[in-house]
C-alpha atoms as a PDB file:
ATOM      1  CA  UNK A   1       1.448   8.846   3.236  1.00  0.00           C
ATOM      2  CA  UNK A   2      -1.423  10.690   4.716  1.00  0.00           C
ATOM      3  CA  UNK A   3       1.093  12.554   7.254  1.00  0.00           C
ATOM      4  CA  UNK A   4       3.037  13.730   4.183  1.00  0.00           C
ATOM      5  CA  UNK A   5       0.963  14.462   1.828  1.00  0.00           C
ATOM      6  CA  UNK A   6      -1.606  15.845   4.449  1.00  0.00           C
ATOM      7  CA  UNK A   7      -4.493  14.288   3.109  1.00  0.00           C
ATOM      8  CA  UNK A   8      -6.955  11.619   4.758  1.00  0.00           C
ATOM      9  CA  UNK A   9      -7.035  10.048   1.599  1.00  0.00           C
ATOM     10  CA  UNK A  10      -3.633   9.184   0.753  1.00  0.00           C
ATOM     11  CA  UNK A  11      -2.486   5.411   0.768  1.00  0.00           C
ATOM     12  CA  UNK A  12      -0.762   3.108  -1.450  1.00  0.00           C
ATOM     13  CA  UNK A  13      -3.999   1.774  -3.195  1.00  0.00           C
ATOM     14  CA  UNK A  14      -4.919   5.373  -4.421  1.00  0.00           C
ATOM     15  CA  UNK A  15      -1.750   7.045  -5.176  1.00  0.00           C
ATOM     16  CA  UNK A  16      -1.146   3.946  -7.333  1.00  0.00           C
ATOM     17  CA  UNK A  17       1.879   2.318  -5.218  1.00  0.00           C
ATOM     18  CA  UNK A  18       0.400  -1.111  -5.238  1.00  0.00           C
ATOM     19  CA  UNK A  19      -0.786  -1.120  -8.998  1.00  0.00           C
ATOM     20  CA  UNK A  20       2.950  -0.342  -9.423  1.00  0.00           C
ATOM     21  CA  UNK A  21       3.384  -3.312  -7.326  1.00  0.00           C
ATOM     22  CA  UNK A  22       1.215  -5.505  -9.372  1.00  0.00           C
ATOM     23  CA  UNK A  23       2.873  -4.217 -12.556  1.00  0.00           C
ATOM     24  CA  UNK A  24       5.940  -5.864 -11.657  1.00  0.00           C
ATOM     25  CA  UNK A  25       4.967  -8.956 -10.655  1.00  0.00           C
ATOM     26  CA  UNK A  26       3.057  -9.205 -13.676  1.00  0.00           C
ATOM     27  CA  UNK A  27       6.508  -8.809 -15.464  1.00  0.00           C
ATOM     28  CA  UNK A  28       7.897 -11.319 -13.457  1.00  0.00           C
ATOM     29  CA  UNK A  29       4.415 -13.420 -14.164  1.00  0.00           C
ATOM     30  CA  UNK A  30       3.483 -13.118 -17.732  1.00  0.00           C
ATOM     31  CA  UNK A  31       6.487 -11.181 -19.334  1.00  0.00           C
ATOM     32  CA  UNK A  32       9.313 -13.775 -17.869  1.00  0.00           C
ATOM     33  CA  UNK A  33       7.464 -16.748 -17.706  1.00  0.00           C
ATOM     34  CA  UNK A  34      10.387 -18.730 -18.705  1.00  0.00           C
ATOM     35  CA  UNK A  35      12.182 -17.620 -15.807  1.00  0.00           C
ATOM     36  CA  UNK A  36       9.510 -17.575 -13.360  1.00  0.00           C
ATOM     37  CA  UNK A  37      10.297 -20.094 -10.672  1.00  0.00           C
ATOM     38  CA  UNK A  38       8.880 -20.781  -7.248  1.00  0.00           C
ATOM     39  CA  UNK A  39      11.117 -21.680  -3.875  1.00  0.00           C
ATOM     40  CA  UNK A  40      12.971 -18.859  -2.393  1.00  0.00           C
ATOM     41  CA  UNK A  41      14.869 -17.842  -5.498  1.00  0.00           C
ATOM     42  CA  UNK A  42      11.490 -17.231  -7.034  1.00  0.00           C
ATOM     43  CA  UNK A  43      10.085 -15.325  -4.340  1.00  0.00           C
ATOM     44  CA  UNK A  44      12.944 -12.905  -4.009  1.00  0.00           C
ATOM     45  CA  UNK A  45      12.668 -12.211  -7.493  1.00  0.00           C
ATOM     46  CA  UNK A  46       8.761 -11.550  -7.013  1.00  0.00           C
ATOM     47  CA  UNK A  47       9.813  -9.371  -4.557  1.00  0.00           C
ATOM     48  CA  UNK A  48      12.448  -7.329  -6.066  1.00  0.00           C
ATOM     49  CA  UNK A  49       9.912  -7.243  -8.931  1.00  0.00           C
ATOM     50  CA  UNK A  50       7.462  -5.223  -6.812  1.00  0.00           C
ATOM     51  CA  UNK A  51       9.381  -3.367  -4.994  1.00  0.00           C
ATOM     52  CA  UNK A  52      10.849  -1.849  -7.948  1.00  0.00           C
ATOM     53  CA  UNK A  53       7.407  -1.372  -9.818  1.00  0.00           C
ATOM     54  CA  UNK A  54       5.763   0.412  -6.438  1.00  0.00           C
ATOM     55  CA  UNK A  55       9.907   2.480  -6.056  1.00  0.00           C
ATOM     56  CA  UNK A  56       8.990   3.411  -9.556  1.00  0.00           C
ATOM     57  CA  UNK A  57       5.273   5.066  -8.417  1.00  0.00           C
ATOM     58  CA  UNK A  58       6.778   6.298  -5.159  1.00  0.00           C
ATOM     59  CA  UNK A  59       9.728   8.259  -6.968  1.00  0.00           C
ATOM     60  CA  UNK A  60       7.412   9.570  -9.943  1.00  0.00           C
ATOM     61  CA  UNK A  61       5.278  10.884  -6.881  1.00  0.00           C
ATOM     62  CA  UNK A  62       8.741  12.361  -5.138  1.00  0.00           C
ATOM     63  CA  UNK A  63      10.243  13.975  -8.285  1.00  0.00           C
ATOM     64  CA  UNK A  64       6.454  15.886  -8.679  1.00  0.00           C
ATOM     65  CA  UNK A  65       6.064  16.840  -5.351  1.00  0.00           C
ATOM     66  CA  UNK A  66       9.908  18.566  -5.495  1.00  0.00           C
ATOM     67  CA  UNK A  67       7.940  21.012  -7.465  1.00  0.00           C
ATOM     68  CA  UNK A  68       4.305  20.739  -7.203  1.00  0.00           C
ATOM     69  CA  UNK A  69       3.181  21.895  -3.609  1.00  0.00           C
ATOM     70  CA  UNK A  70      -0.980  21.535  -3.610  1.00  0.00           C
ATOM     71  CA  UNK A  71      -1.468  18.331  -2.212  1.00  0.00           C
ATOM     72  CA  UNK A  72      -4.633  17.374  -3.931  1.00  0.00           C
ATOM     73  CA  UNK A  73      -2.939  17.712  -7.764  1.00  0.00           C
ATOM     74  CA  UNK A  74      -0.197  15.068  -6.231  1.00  0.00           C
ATOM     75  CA  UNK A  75      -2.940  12.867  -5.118  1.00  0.00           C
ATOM     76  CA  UNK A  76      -4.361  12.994  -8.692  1.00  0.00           C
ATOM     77  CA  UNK A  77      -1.435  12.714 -10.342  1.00  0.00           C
ATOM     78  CA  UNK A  78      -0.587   9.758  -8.224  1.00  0.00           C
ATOM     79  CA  UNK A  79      -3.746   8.166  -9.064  1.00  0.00           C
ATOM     80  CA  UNK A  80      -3.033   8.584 -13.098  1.00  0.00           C
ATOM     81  CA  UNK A  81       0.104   7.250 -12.197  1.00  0.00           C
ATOM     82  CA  UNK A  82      -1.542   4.095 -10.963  1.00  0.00           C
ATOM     83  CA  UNK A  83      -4.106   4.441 -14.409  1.00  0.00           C
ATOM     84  CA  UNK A  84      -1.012   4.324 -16.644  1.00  0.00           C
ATOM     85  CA  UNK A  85       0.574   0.850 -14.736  1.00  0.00           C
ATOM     86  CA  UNK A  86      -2.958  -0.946 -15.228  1.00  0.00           C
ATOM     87  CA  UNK A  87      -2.921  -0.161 -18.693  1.00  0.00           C
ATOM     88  CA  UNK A  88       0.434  -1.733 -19.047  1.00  0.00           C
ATOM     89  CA  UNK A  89      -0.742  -4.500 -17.257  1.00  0.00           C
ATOM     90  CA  UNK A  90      -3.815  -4.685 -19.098  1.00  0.00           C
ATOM     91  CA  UNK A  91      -1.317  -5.248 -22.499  1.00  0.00           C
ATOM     92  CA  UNK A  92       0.804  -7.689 -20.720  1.00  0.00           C
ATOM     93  CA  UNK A  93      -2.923  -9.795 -19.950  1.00  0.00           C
ATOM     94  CA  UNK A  94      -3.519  -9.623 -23.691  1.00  0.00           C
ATOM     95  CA  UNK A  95      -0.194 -11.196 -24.883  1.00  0.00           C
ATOM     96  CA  UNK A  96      -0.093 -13.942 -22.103  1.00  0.00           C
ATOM     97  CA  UNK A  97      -0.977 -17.520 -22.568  1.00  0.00           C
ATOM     98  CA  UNK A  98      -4.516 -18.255 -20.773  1.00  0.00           C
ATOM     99  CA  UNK A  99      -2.707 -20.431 -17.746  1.00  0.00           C
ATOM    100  CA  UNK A 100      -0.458 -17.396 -16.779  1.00  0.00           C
ATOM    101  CA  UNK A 101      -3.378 -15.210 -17.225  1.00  0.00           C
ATOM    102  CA  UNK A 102      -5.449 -17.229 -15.183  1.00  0.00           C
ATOM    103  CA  UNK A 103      -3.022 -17.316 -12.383  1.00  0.00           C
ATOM    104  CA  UNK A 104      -2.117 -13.493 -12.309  1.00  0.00           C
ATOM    105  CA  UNK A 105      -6.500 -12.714 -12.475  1.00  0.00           C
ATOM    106  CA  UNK A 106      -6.802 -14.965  -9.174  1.00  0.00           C
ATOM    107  CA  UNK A 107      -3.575 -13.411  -7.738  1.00  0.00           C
ATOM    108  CA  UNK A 108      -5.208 -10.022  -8.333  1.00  0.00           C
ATOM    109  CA  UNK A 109      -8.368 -10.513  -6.033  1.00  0.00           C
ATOM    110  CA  UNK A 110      -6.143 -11.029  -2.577  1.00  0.00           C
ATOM    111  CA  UNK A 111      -5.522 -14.208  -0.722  1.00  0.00           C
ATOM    112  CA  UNK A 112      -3.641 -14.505   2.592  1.00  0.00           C
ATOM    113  CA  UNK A 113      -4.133 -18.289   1.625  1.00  0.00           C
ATOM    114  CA  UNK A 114      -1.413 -18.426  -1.070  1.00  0.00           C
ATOM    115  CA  UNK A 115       1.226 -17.679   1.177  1.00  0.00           C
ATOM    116  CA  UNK A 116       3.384 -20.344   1.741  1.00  0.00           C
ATOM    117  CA  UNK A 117       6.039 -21.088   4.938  1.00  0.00           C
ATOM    118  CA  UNK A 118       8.665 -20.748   2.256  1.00  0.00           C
ATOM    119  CA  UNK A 119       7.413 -17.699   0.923  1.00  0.00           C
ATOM    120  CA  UNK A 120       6.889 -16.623   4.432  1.00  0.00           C
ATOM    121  CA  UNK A 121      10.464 -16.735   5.207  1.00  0.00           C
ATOM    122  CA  UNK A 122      10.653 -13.845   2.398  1.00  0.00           C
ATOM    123  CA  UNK A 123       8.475 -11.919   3.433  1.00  0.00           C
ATOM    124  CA  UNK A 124       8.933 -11.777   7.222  1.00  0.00           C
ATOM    125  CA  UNK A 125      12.033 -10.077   7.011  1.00  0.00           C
ATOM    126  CA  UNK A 126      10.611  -7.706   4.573  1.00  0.00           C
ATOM    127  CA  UNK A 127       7.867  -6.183   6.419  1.00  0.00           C
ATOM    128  CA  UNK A 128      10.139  -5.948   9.394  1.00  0.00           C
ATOM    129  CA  UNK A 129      12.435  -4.129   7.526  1.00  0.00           C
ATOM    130  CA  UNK A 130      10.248  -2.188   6.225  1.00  0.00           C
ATOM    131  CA  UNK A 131       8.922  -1.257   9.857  1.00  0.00           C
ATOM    132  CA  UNK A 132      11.940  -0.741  11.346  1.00  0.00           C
ATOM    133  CA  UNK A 133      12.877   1.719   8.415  1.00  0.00           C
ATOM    134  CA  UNK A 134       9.182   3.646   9.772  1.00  0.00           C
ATOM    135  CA  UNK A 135       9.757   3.734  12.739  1.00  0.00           C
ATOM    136  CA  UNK A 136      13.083   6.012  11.978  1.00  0.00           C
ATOM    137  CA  UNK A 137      10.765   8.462  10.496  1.00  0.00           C
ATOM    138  CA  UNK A 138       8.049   8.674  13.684  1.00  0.00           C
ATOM    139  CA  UNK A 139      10.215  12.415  14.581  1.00  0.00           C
ATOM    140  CA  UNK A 140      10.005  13.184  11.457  1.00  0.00           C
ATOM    141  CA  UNK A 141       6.278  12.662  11.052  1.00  0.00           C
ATOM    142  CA  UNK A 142       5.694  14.341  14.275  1.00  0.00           C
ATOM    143  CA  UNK A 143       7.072  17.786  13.288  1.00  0.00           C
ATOM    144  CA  UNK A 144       5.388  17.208   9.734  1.00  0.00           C
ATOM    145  CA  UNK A 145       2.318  17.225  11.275  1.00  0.00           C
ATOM    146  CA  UNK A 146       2.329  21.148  11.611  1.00  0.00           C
ATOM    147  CA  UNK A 147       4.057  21.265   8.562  1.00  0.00           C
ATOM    148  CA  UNK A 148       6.637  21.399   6.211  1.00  0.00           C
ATOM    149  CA  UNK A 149       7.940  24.888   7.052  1.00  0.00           C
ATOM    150  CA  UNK A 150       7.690  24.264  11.410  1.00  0.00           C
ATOM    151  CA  UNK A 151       9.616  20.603  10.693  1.00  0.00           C
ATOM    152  CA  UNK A 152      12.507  22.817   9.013  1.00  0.00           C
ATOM    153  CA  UNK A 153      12.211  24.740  11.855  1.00  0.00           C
ATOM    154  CA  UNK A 154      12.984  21.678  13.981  1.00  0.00           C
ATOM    155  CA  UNK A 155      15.838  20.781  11.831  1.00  0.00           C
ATOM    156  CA  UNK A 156      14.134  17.869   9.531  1.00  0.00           C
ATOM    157  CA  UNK A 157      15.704  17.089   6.594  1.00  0.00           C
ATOM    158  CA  UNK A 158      11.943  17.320   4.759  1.00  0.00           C
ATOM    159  CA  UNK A 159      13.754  15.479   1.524  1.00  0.00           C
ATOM    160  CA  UNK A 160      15.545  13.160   3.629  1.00  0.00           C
ATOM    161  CA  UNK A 161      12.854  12.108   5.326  1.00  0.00           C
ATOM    162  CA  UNK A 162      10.572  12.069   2.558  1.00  0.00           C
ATOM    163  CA  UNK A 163      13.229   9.206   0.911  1.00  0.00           C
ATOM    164  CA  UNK A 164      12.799   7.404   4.155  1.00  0.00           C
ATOM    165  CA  UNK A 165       8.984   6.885   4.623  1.00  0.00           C
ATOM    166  CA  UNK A 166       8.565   6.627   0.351  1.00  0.00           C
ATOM    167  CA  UNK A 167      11.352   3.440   0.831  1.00  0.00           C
ATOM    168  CA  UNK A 168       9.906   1.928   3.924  1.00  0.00           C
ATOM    169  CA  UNK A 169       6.407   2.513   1.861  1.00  0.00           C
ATOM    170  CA  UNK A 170       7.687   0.801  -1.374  1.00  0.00           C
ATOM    171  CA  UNK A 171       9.433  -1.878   1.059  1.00  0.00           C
ATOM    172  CA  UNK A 172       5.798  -2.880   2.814  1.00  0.00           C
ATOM    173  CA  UNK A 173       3.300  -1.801  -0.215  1.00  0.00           C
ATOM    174  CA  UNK A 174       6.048  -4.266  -2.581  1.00  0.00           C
ATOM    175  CA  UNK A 175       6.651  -7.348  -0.618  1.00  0.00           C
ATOM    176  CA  UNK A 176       2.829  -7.700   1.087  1.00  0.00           C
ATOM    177  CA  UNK A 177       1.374  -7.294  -2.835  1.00  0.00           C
ATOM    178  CA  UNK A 178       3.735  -9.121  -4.138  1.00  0.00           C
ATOM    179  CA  UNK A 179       2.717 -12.527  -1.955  1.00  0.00           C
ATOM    180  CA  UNK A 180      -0.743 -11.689  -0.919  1.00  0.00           C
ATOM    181  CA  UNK A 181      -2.233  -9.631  -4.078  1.00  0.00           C
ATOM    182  CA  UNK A 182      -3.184  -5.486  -4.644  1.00  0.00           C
ATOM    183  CA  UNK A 183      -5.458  -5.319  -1.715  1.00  0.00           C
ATOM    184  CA  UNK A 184      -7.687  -2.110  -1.702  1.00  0.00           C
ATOM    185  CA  UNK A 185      -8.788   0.289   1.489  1.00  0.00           C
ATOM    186  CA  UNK A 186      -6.615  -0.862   4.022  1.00  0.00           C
ATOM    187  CA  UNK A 187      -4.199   1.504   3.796  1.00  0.00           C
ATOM    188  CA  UNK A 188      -6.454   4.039   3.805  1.00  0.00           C
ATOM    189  CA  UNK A 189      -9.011   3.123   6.382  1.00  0.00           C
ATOM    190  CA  UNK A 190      -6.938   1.255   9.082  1.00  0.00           C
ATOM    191  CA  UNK A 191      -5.015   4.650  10.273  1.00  0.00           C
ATOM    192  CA  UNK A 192      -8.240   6.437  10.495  1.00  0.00           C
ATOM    193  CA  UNK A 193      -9.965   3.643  12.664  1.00  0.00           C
ATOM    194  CA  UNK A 194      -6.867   3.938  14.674  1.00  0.00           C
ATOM    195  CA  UNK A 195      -7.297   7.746  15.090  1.00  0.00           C
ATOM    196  CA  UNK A 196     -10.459   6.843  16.402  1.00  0.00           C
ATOM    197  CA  UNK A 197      -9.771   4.156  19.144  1.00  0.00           C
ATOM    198  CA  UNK A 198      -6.683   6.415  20.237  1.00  0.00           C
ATOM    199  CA  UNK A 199      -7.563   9.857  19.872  1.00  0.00           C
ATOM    200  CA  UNK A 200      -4.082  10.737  19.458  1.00  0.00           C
ATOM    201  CA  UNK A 201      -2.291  12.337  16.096  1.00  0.00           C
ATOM    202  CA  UNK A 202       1.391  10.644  17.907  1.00  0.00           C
ATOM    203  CA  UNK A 203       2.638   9.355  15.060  1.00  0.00           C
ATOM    204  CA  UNK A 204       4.584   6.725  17.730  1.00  0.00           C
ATOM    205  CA  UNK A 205       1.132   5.924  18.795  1.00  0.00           C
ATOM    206  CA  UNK A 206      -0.728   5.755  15.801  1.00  0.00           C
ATOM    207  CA  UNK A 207       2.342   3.483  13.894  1.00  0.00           C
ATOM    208  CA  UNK A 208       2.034   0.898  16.905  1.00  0.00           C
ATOM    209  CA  UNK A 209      -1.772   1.036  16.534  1.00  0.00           C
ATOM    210  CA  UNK A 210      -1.859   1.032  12.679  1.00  0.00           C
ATOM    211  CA  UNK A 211       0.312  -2.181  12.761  1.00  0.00           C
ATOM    212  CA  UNK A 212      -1.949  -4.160  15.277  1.00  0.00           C
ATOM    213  CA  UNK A 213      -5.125  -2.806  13.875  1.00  0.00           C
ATOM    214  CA  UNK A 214      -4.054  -4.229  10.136  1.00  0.00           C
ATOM    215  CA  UNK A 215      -3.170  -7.195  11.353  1.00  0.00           C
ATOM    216  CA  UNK A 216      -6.742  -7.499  12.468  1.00  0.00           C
ATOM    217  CA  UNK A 217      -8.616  -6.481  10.207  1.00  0.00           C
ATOM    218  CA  UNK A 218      -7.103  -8.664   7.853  1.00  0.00           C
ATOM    219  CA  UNK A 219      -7.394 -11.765   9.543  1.00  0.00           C
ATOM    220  CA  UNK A 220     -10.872 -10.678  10.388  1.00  0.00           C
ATOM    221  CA  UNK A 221     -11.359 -10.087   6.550  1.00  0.00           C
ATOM    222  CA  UNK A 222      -9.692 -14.118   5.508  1.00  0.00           C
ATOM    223  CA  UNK A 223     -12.279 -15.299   7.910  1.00  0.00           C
ATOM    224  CA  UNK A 224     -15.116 -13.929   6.468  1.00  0.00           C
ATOM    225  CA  UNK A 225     -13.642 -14.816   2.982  1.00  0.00           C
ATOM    226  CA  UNK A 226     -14.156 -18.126   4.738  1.00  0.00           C
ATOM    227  CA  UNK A 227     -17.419 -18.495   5.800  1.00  0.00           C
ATOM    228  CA  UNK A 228     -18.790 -19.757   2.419  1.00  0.00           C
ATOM    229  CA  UNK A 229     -17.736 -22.691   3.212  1.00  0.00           C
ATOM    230  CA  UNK A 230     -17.626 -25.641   1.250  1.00  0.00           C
ATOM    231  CA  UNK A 231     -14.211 -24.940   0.082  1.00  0.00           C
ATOM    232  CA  UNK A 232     -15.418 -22.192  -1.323  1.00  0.00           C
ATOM    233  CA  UNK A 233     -13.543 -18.189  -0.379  1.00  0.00           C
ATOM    234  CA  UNK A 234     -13.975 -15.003  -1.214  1.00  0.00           C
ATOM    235  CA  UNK A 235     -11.532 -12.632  -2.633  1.00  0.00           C
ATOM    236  CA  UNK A 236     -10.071 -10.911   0.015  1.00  0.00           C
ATOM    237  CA  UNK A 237     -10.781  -7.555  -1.736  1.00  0.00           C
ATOM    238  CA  UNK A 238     -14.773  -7.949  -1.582  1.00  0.00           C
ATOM    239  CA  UNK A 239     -14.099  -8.120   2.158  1.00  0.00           C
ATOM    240  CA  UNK A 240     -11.842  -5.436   2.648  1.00  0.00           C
ATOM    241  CA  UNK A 241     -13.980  -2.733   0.708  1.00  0.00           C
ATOM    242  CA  UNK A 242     -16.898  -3.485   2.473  1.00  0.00           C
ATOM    243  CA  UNK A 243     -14.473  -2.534   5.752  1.00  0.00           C
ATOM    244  CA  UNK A 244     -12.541   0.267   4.223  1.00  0.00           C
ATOM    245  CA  UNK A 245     -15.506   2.205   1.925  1.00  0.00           C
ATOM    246  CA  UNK A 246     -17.664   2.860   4.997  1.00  0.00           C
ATOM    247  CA  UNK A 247     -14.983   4.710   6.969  1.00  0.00           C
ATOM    248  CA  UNK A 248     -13.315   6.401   3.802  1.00  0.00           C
ATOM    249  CA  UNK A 249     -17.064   7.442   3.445  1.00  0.00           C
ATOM    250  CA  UNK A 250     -17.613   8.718   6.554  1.00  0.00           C
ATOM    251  CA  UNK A 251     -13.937  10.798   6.525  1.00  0.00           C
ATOM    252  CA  UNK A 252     -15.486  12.329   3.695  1.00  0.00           C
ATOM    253  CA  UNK A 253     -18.584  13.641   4.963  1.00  0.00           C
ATOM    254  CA  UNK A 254     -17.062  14.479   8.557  1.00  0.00           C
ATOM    255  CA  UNK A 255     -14.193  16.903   6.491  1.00  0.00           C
ATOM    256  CA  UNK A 256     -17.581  18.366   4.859  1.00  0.00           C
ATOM    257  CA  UNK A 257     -19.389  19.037   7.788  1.00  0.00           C
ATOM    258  CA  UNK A 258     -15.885  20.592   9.661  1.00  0.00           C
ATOM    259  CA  UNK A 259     -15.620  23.095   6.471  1.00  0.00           C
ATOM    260  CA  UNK A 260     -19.120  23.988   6.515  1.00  0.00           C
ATOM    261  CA  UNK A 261     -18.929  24.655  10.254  1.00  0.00           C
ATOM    262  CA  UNK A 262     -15.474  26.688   9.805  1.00  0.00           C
END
């Protein structure tokens, strides 16, 4: 997202990809609750669920960038997109009995902990879908980097391509919400810290790196969520924007200091 949109900024959490997420398992949660079943039936249907609600997001932000070019005004829009999905969910909260409600508030705050091996038989081949399906962009990505008008020039398919890495993006934002909750600043800050260790703008590179360094930082995160103790944890969220709001912060002020400089 920030290779195609060309902004440091850019990630699921802000351009509203996983609040489309959330939006349909909270469909599945508190507008189906009749129908809402665990085992693997019910997990493929919470992740068809959000899939679809993040594919919504992803091809409102497609359809607007077909004809809006600045970059920043996508970003916004993307980010009312994600305002108008809360509010939805927001109606869905009022309507729904107080155990569904209760469940859905908790599922909202991030756990790796609620993941169970049957769920994880879901979601395995999911995210390795959905990497596979990146990693059939990387070219792509590469020549975007200069780009859109020098990755024509290489003979990229820009719309093609752009239906790729939006799919493999709704594939991965939709199946890890859907099991582990909306969690904020990863997406954002993990590619950045990976720019750093690497020093590299390979897309090939940075994929491989942005994969390990996730993993990491997440499990770093559940352990802190941990420490408590007591049987107490943390929302996985508190963690993760103490991580990711420090480097999104310092992003911002480096970009500041290049302009002034410039």
């Amino acid at each position: 997202m920030q290779t195609v949109f060309r902004n440091p900024l850019a990630g699921p959490y802000v351009l509203g990809i996983s609040a489309g997420a959330s939006l349909g398992v909270a469909i599945m949660m508190m507008g189906m609750t009749a129908g809402y079943v665990m085992g693997a039936t019910g997990s493929w249907m919470i992740v068809l669920a959000a899939f679809l609600g993040a594919s919504t997001v992803l091809f409102l932000i497609f359809a607007v960038s077909l004809h809006i070019r600045d970059v920043m005004t996508i970003l916004i829009l993307g980010i009312m997109f994600g305002s108008i999905t809360l509010s939805l969910i927001s109606i869905l909260q009022y309507f729904s009995n107080e155990n569904v409600l209760k469940s859905f508030t908790v599922w909202t705050m991030g756990s790796l902990n609620g993941v169970t091996p049957e769920q994880l038989k879901v979601l395995a081949p999911c995210v390795l879908w959905g990497l596979v399906v990146s990693l059939l962009t990387v070219k792509a990505l590469n020549a975007m980097l200069l780009g859109e008008n020098y990755a024509r020039s290489l003979g990229v398919n820009i719309i093609a391509s752009r239906l790729f890495i939006f799919s493999s993006t709704g594939i991965l934002a939709g199946s890890v919400t859907a099991f582990c909750g909306p969690i904020a600043f990863v997406g954002i800050a993990v590619p950045h810290i990976c720019r750093m260790l690497f020093r590299t703008a390979d897309q090939r590179i940075l994929l491989a790196g942005s994969v390990l360094t996730g993993a990491i930082v997440m499990l770093v995160s559940d352990l802190i969520s941990l420490l408590p103790g007591n049987g107490v944890v943390l929302p996985i969220n508190s963690v993760t924007t103490f991580i990711g709001i420090p480097v999104i912060i310092w992003i911002i002020v480096r970009n500041h200091r290049m302009a002034s400089l410039m």
